[in-house]
N, C-alpha and C. Protein backbone atom coordinates (compact mmCIF):
# COMPACT_ATOMS: atom_id res chain seq x y z
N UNK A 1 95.47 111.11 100.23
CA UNK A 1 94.59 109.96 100.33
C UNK A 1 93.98 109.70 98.94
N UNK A 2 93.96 108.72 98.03
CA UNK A 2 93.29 108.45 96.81
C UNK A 2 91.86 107.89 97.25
N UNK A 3 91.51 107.75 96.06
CA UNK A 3 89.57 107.82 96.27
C UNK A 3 89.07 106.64 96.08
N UNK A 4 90.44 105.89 96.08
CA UNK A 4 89.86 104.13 96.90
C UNK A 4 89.45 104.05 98.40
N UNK A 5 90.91 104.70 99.16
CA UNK A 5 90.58 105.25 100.30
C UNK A 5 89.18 105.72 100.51
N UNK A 6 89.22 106.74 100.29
CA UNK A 6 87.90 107.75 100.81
C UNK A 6 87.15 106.60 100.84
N UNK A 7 86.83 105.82 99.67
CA UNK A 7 85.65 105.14 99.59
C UNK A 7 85.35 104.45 100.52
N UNK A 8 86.49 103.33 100.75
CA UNK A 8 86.76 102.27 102.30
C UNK A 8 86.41 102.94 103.25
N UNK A 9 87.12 104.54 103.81
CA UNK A 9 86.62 104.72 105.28
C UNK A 9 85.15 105.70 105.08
N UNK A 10 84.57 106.26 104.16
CA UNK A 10 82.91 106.49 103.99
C UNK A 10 82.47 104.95 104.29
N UNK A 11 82.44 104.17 103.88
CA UNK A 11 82.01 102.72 103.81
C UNK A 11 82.22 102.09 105.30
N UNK A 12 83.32 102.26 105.51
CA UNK A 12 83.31 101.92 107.36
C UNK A 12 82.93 102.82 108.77
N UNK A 13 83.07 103.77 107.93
CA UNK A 13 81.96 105.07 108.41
C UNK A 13 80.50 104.47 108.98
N UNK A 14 79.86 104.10 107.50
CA UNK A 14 78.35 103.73 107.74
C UNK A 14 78.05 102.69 108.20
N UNK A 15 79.43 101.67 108.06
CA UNK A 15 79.36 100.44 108.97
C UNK A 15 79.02 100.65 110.56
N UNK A 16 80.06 101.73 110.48
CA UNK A 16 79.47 102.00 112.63
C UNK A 16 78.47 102.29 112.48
N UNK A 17 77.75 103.07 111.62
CA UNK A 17 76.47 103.74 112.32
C UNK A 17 75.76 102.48 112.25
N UNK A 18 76.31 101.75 111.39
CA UNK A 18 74.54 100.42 111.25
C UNK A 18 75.29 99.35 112.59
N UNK A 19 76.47 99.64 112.69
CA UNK A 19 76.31 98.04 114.24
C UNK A 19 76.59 99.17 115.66
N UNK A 20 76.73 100.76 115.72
CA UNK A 20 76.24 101.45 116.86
C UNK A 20 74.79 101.06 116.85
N UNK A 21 74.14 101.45 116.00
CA UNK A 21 72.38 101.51 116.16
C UNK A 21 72.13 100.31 116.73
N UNK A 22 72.53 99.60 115.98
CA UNK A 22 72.01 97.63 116.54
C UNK A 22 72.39 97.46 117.81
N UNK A 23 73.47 97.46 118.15
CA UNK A 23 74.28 97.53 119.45
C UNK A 23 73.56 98.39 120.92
N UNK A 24 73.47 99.44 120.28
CA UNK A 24 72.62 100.64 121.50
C UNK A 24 73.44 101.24 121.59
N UNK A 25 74.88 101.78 120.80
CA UNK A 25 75.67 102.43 121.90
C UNK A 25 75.69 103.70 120.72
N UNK A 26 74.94 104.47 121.94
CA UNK A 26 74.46 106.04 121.17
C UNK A 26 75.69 106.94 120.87
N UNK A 27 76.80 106.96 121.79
CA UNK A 27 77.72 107.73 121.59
C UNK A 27 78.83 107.42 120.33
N UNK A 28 78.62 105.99 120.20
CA UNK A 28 78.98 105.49 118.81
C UNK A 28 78.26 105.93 117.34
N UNK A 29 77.10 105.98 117.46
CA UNK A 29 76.10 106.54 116.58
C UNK A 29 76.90 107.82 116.21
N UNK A 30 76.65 108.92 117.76
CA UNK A 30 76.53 110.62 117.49
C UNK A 30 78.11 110.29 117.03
N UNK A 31 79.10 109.38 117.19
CA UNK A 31 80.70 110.05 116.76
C UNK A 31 80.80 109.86 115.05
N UNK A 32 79.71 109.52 114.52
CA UNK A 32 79.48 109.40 112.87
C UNK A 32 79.38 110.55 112.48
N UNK A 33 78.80 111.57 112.96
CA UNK A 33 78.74 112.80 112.59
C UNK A 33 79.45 113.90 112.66
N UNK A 34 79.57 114.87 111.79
CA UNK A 34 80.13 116.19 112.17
C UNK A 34 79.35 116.73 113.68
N UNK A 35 79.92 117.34 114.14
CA UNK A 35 79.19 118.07 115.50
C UNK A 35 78.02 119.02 114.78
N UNK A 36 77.48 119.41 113.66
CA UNK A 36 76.21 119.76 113.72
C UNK A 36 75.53 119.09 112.34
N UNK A 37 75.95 117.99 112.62
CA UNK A 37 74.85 116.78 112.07
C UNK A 37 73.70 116.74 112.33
N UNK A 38 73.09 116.11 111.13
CA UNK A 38 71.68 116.16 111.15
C UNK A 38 70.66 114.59 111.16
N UNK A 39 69.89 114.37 111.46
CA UNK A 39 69.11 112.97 111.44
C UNK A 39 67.74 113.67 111.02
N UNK A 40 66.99 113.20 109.39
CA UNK A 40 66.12 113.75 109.00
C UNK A 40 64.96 112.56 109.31
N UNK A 41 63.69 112.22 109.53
CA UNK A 41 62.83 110.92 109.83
C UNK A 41 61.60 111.44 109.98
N UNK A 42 60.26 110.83 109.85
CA UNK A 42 59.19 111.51 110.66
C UNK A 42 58.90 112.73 110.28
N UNK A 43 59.23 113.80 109.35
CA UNK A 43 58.73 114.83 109.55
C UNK A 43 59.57 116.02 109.93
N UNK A 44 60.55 115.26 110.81
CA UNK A 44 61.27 116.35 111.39
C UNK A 44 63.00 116.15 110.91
N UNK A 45 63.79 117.00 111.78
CA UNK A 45 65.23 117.47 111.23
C UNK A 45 65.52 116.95 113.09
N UNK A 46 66.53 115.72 112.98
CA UNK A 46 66.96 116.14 114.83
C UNK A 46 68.74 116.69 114.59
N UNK A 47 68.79 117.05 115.90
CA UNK A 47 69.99 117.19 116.22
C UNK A 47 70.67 116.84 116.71
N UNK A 48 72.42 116.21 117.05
CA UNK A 48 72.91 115.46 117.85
C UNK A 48 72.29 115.21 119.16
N UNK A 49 72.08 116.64 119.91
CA UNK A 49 71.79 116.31 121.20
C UNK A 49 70.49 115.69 121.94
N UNK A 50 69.25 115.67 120.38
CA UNK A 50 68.65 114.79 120.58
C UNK A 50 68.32 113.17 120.40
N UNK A 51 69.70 113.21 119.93
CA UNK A 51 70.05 111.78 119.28
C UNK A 51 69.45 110.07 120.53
N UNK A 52 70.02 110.83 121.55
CA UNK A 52 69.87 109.97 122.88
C UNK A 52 68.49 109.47 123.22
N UNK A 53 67.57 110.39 123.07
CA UNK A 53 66.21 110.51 123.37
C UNK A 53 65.26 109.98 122.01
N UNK A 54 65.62 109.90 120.59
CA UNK A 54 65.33 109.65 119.43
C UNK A 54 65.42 108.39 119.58
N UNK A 55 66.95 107.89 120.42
CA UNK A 55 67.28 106.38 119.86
C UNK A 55 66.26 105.81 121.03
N UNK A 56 66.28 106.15 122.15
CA UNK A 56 65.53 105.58 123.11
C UNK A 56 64.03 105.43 122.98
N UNK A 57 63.40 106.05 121.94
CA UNK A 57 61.85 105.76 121.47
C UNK A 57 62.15 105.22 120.82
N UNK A 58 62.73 104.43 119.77
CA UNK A 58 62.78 104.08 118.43
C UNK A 58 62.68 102.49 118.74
N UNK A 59 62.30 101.82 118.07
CA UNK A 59 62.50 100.22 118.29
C UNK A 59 63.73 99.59 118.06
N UNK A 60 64.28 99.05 118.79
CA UNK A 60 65.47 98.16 118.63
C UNK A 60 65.38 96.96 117.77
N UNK A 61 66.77 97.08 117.39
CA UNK A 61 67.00 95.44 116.36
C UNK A 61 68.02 95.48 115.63
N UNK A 62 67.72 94.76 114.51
CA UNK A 62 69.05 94.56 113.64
C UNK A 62 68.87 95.85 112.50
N UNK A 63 70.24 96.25 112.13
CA UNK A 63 70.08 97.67 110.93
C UNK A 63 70.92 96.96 110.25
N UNK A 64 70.57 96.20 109.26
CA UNK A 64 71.27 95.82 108.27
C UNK A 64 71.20 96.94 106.58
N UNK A 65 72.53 97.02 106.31
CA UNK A 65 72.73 98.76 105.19
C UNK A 65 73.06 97.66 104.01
N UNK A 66 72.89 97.93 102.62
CA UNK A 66 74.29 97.84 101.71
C UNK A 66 74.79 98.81 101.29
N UNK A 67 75.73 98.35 100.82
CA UNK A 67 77.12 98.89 99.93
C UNK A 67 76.17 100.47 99.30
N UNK A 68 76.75 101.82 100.00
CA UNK A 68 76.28 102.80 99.70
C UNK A 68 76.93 102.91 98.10
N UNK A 69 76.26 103.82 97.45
CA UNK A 69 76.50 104.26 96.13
C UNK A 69 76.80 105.94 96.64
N UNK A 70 78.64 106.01 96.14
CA UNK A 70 79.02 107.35 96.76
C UNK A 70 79.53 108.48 95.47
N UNK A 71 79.34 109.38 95.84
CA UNK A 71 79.98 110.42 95.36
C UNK A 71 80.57 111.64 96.04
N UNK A 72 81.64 111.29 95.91
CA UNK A 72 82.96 111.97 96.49
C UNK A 72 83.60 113.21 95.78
N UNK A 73 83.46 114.08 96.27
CA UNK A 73 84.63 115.01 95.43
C UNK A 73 85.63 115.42 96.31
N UNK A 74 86.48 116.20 94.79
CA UNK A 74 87.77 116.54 95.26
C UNK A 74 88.04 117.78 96.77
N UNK A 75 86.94 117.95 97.05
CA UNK A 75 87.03 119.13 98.06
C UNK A 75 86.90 118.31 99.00
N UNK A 76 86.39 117.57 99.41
CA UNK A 76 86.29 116.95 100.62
C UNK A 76 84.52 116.99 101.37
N UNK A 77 83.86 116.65 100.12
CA UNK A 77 82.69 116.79 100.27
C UNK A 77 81.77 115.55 99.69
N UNK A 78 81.05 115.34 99.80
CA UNK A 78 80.31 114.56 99.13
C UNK A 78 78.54 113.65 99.77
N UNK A 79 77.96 113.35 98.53
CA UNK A 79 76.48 112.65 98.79
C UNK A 79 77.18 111.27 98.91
N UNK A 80 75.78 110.39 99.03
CA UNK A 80 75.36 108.64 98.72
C UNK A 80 74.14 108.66 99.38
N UNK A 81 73.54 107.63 99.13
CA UNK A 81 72.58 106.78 99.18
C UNK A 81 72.94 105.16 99.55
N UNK A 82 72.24 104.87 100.57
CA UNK A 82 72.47 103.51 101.29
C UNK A 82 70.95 102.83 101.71
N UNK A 83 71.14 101.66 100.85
CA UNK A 83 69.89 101.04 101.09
C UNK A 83 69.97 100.01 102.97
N UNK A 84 68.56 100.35 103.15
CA UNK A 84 68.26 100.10 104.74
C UNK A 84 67.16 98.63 104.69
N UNK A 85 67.73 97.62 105.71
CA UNK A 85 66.45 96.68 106.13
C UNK A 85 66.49 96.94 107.60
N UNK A 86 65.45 97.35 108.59
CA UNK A 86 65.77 96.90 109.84
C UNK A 86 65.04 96.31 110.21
N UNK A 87 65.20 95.15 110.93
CA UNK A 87 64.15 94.00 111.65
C UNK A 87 64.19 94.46 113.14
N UNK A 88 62.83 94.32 113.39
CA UNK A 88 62.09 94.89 115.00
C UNK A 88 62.69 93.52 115.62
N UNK A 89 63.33 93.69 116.77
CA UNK A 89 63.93 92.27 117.71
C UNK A 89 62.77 91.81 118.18
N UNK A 90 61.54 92.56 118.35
CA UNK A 90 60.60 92.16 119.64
C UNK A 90 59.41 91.57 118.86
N UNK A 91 59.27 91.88 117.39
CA UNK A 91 58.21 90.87 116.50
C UNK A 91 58.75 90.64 115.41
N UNK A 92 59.60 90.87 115.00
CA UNK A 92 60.46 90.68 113.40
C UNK A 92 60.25 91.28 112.79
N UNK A 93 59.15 92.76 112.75
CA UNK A 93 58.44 93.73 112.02
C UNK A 93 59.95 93.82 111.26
N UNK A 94 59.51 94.01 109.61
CA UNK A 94 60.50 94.92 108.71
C UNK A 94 60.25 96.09 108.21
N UNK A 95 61.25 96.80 108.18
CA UNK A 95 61.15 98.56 107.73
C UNK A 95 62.52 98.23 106.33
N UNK A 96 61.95 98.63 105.64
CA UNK A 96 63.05 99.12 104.34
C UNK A 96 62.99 100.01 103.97
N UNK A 97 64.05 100.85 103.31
CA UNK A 97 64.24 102.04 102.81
C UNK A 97 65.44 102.37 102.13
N UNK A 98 66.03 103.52 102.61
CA UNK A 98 67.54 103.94 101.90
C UNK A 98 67.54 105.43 102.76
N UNK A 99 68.73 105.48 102.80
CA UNK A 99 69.48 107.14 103.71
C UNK A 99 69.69 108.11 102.42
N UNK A 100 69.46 108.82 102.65
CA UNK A 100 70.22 109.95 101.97
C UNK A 100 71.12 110.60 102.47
N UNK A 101 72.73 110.96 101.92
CA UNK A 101 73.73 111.11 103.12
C UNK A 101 74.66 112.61 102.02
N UNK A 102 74.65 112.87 103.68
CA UNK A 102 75.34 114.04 102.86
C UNK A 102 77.03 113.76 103.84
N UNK A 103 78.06 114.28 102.96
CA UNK A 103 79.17 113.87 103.87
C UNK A 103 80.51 114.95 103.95
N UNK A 104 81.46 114.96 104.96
CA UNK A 104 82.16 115.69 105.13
C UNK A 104 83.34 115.47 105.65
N UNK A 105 84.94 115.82 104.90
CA UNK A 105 86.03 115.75 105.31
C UNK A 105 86.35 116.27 106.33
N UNK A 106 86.67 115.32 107.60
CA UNK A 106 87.13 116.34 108.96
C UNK A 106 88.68 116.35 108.98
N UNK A 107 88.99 117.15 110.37
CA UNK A 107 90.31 116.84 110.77
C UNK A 107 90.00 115.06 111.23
N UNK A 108 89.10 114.73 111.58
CA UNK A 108 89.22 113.03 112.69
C UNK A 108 88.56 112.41 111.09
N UNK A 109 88.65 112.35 109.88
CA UNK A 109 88.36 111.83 108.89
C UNK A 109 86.40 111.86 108.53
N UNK A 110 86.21 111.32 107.34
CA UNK A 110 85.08 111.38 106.81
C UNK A 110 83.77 111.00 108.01
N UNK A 111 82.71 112.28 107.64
CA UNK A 111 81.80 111.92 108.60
C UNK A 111 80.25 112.23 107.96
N UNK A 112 79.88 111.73 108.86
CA UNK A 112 78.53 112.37 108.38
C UNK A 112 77.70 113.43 108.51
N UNK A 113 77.52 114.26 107.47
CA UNK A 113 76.81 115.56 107.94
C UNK A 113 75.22 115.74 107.81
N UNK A 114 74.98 114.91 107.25
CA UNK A 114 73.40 114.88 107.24
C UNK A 114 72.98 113.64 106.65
N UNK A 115 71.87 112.87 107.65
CA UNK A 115 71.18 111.43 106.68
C UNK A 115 69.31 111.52 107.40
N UNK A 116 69.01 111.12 106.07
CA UNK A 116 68.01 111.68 105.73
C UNK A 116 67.27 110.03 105.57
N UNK A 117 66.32 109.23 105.96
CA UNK A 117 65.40 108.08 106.13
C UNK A 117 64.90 108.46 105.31
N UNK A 118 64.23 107.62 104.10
CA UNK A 118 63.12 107.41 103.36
C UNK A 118 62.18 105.78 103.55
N UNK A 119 61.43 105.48 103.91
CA UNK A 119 61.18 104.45 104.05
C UNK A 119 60.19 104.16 102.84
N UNK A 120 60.73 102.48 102.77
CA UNK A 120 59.46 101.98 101.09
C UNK A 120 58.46 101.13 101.88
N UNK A 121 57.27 101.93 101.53
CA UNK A 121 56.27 101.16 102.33
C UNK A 121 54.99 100.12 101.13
N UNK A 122 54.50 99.37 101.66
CA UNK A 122 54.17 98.59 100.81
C UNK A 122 53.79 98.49 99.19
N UNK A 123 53.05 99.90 99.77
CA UNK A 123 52.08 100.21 98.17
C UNK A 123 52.92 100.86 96.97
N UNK A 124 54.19 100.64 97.49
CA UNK A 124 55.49 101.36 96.35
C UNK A 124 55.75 102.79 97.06
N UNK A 125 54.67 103.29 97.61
CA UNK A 125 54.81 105.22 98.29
C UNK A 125 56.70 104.75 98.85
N UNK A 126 57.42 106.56 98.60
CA UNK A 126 58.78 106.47 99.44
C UNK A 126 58.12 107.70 100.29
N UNK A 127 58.51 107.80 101.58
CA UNK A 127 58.59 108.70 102.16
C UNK A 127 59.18 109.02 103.64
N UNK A 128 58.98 109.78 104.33
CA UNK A 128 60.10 109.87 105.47
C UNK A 128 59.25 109.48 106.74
N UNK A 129 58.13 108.97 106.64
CA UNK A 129 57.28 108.38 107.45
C UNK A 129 56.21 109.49 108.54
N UNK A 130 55.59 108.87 109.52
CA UNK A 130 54.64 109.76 110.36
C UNK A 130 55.42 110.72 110.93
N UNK A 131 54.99 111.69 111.55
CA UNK A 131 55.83 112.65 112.37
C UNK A 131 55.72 111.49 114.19
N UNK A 132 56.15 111.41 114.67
CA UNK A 132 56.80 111.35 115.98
C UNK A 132 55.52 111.75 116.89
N UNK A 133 54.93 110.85 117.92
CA UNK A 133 54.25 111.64 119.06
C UNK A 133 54.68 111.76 120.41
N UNK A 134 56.10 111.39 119.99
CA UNK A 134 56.96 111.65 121.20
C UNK A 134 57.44 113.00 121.48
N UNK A 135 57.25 113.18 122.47
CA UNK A 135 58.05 114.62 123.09
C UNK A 135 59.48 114.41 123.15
N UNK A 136 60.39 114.63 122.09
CA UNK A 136 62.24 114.47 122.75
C UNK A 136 62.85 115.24 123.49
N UNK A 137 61.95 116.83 124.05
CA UNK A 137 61.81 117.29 124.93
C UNK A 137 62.08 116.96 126.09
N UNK A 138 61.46 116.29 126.60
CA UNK A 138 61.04 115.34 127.88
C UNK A 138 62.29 115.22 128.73
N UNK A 139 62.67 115.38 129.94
CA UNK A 139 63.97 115.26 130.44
C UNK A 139 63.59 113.09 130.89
């Protein structure tokens, strides 16, 4: 595979995750990841299997990404950074930020092994926002 490739399917990679999220369809989300992927936000580190319960508190809307800035190596490893707008469907609220992504060559092709939210909040501060007063616990 040359590293035009790689680039295209990392890039259509993060495309699912941004029209799973918009969409709702969680199992589309969790198939972005390696099986012990990570979602960093809030304070905390989740894990796939709380992915379901994360997306279901979270506000719905549009996740519009750009064009990640990647770095790929020859092992089958690699970072990027992807800038984030998401608009709240239910007041137009905007959140901006950027992912931090960590990534990984599978047998089922490039995935994601860890992305990490930073959100830019007005006053210039970056950070990964409040911790969560949700229980994802909760059956």
């Amino acid at each position: 595979m040359s590293r035009n490739d790689d680039i295209i399917e990392v890039q259509q990679l993060l495309a699912k995750y941004a029209v799973t999220m918009t969409t709702g369809d969680i199992d589309g989300v969790v198939s972005v990841f390696t099986p012990d992927g990570t979602y960093s936000a809030f304070g905390d580190v989740y894990t796939l299997d709380q992915f379901p319960r994360l997306v279901e508190v979270a506000p719905s809307g549009l996740f519009m990404t750009g064009t990640p800035l990647l770095d790929l190596a020859d092992d089958g490893t690699g970072t990027g950074t992807q800038p984030l707008c998401f608009i709240d469907h239910t007041q137009t609220d905007i959140r901006i930020g950027y992912y931090k992504d960590t990534y990984l060559r599978t047998d089922n092709g490039w995935r994601l092994r860890t992305r990490a939210m930073t959100f830019i909040r007005r006053n210039g501060e970056h950070n990964s926002g409040r911790p969560h007063v949700v229980d994802l616990a909760r059956d």
